[in-house]
Every structure is written in structure tokens, then in C-alpha cells.
C-alpha atoms as a PDB file:
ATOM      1  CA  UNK A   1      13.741  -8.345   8.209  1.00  0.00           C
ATOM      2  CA  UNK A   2      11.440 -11.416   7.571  1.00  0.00           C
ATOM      3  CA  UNK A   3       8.450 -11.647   4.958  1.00  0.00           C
ATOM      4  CA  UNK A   4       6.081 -13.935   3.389  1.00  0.00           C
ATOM      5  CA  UNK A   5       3.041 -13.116   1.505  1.00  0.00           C
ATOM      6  CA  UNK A   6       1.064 -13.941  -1.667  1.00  0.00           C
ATOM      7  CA  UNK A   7       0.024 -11.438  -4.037  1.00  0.00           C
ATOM      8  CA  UNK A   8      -2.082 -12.292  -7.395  1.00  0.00           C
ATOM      9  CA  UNK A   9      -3.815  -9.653 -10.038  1.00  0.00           C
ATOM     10  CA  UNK A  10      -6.477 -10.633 -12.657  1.00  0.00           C
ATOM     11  CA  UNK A  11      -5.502  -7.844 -14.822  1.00  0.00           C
ATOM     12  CA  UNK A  12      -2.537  -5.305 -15.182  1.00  0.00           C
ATOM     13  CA  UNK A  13      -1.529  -2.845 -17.397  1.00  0.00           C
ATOM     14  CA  UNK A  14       1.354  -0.007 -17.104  1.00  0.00           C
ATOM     15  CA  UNK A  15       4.741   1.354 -17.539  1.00  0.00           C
ATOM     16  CA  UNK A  16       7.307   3.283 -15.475  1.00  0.00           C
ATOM     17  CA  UNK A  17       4.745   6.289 -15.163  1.00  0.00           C
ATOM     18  CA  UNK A  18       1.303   4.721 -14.493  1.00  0.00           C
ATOM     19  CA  UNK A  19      -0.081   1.407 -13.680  1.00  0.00           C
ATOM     20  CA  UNK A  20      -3.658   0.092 -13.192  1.00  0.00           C
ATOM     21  CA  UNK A  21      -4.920  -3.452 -11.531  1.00  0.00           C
ATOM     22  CA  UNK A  22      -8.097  -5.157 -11.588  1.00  0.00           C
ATOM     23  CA  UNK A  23      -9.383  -7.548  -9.043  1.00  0.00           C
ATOM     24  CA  UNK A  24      -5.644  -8.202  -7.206  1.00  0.00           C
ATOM     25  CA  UNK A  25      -5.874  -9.551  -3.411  1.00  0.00           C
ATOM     26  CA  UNK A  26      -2.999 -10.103  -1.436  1.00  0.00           C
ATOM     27  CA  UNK A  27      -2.056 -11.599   1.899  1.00  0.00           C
ATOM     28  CA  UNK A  28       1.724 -11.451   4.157  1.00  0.00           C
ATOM     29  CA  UNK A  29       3.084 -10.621   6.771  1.00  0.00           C
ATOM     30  CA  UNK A  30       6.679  -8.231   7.533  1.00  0.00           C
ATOM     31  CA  UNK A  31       8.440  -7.985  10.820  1.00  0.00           C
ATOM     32  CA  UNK A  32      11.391  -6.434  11.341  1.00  0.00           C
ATOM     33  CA  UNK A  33      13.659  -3.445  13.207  1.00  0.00           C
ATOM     34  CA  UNK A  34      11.461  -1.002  11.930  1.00  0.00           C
ATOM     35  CA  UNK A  35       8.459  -2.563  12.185  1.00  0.00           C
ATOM     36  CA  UNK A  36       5.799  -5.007  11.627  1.00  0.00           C
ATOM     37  CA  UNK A  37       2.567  -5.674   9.343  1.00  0.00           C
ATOM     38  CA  UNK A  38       0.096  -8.103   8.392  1.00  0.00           C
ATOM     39  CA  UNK A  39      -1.447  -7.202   4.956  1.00  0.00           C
ATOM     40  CA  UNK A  40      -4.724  -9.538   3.800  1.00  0.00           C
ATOM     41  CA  UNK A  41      -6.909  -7.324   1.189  1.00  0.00           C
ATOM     42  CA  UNK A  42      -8.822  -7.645  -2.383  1.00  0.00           C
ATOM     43  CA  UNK A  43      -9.036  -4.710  -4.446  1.00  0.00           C
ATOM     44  CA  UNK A  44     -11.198  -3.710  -7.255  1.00  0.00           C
ATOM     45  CA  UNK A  45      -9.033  -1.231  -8.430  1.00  0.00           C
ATOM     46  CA  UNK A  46      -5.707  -0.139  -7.654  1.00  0.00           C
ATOM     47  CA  UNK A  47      -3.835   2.767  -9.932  1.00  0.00           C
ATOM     48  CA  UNK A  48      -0.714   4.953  -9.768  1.00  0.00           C
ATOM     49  CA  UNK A  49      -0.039   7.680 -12.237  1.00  0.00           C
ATOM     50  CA  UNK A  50       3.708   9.574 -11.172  1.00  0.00           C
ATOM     51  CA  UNK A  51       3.190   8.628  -7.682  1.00  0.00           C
ATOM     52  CA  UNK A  52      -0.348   9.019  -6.928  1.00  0.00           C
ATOM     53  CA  UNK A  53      -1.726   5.946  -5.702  1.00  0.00           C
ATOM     54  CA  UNK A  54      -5.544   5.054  -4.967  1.00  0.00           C
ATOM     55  CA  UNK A  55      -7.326   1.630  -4.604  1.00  0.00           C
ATOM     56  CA  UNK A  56     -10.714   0.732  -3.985  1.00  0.00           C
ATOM     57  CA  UNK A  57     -11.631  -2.465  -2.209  1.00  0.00           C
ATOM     58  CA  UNK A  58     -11.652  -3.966   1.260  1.00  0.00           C
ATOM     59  CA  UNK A  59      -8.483  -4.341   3.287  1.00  0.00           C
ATOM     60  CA  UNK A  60      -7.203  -5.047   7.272  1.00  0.00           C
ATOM     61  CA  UNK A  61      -3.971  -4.229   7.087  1.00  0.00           C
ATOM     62  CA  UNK A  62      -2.826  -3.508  10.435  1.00  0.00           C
ATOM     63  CA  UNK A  63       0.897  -2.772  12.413  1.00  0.00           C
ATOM     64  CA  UNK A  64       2.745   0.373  11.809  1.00  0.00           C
ATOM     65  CA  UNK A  65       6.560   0.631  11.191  1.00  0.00           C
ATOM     66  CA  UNK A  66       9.465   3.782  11.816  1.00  0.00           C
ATOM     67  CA  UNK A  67      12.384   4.395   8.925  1.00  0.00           C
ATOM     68  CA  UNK A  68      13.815   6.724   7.529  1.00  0.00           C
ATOM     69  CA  UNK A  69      11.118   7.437   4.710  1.00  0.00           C
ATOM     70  CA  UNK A  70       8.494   8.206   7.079  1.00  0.00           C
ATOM     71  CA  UNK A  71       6.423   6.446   9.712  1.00  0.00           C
ATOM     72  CA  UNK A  72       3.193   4.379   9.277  1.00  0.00           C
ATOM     73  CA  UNK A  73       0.286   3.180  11.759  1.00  0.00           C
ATOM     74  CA  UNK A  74      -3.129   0.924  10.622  1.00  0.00           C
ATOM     75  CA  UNK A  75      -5.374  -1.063  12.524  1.00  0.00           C
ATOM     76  CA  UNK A  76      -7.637  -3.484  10.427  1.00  0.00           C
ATOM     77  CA  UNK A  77      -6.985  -0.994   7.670  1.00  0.00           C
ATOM     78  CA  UNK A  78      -7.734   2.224   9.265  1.00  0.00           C
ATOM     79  CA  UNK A  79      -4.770   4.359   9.152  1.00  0.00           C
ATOM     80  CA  UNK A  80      -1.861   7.031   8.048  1.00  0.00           C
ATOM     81  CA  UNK A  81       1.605   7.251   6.336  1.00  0.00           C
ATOM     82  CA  UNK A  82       3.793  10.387   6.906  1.00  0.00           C
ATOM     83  CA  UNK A  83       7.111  10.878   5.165  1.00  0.00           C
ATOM     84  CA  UNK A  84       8.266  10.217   1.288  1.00  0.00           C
ATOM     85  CA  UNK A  85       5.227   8.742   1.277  1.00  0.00           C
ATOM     86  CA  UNK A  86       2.179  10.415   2.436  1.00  0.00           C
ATOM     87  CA  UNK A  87      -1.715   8.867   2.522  1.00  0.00           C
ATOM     88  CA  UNK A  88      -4.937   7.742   4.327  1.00  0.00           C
ATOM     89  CA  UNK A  89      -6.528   4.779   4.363  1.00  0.00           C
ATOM     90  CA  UNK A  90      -9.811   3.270   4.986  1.00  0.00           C
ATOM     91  CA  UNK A  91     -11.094  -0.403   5.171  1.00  0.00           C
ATOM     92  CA  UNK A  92     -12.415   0.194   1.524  1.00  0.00           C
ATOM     93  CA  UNK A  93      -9.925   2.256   0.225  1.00  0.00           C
ATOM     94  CA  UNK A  94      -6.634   4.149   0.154  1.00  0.00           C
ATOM     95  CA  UNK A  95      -4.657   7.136  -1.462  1.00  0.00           C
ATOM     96  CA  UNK A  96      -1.542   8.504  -1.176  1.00  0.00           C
ATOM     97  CA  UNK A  97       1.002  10.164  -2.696  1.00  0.00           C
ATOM     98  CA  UNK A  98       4.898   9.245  -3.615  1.00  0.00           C
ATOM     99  CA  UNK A  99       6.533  12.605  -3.051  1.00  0.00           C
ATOM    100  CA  UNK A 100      10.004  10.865  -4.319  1.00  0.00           C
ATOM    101  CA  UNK A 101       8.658  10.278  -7.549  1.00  0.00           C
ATOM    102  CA  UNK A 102       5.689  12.818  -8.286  1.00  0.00           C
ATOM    103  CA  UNK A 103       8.747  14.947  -8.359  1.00  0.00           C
ATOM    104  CA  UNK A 104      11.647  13.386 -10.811  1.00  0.00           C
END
């Protein structure tokens, strides 16, 4: 597998059960045997309390990858994940939920 990206965050707060970000962008780019992606977004808000994950902002995240934990699909940040992971996503905004660790 082969990545590069850039990700920065103007404010973050958290611990190992919940975690909230102000005004974070990021850009990259993944390829690899499962997969590829190309991530460029800024959110306004991104959280995660015990695995539940939601961010508001504008994203165009698109590629889709196969693994073991599930599969995902997007096209300029319309799109699913199915698997340990499970979510929606929108150009503006995304939730999902971390079955792995809403449950330990």
C-alpha cells in the first residue's frame, strides 16, 4: 500500500472515548490491493463519542476499497461503508458508526 496526504485541525479536544475537531481539512491519496482513494475535504465539525462518528463540512472523497472489515464506494463524496464500519456520506457531511468499538 502507498499513501500521502496532509491533514491539519484548528482545534481538538478528546480522549480514548470521544473526540471533537474544529475547522480540520485534509487532502491524500491511498492505493493499494484493496483499494484506492483520494480524500480532499474541510470540516466544520467532526466528533466521535464510542464509535459514532459525524462531521459536517464539504468533502469529494471518491474511490472505494474491499478488506476484510467491510467494503466502501464514494464518488466526489457521495457514498457508503458496510462492514465493522458502517455509514453514509454526503458532500456536506458524514456519519457512521464503529461497530468494533461501540461495543468493548
Amino acid at each position: 500500500m502507498a499513501s500521502i496526504g496532509i491533514d491539519r485541525t484548528l482545534f481538538e479536544v478528546g480522549d480514548e472515548d470521544a473526540n471533537l475537531k474544529l475547522l480540520s481539512s485534509s487532502v491524500g491519496a491511498r492505493a493499494g490491493l484493496d483499494g484506492c482513494k483520494l480524500k480532499a475535504g474541510v470540516n466544520l465539525v467532526e466528533s466521535e463519542v464510542k464509535g459514532i462518528k459525524s462531521s459536517i463540512g464539504v468533502n469529494v472523497d471518491t474511490g472505494g476499497s474491499i478488506s476484510r472489515d467491510g467494503v466502501e464506494a464514494k464518488v466526489a463524496g457521495l457514498g457508503f461503508k458496510i462492514g465493522k464500519e458502517t455509514g453514509i456520506s454526503t458532500p456536506f457531511g458524514e456519519i457512521s458508526i464503529d461497530f468494533g468499538k461501540l461495543f468493548s
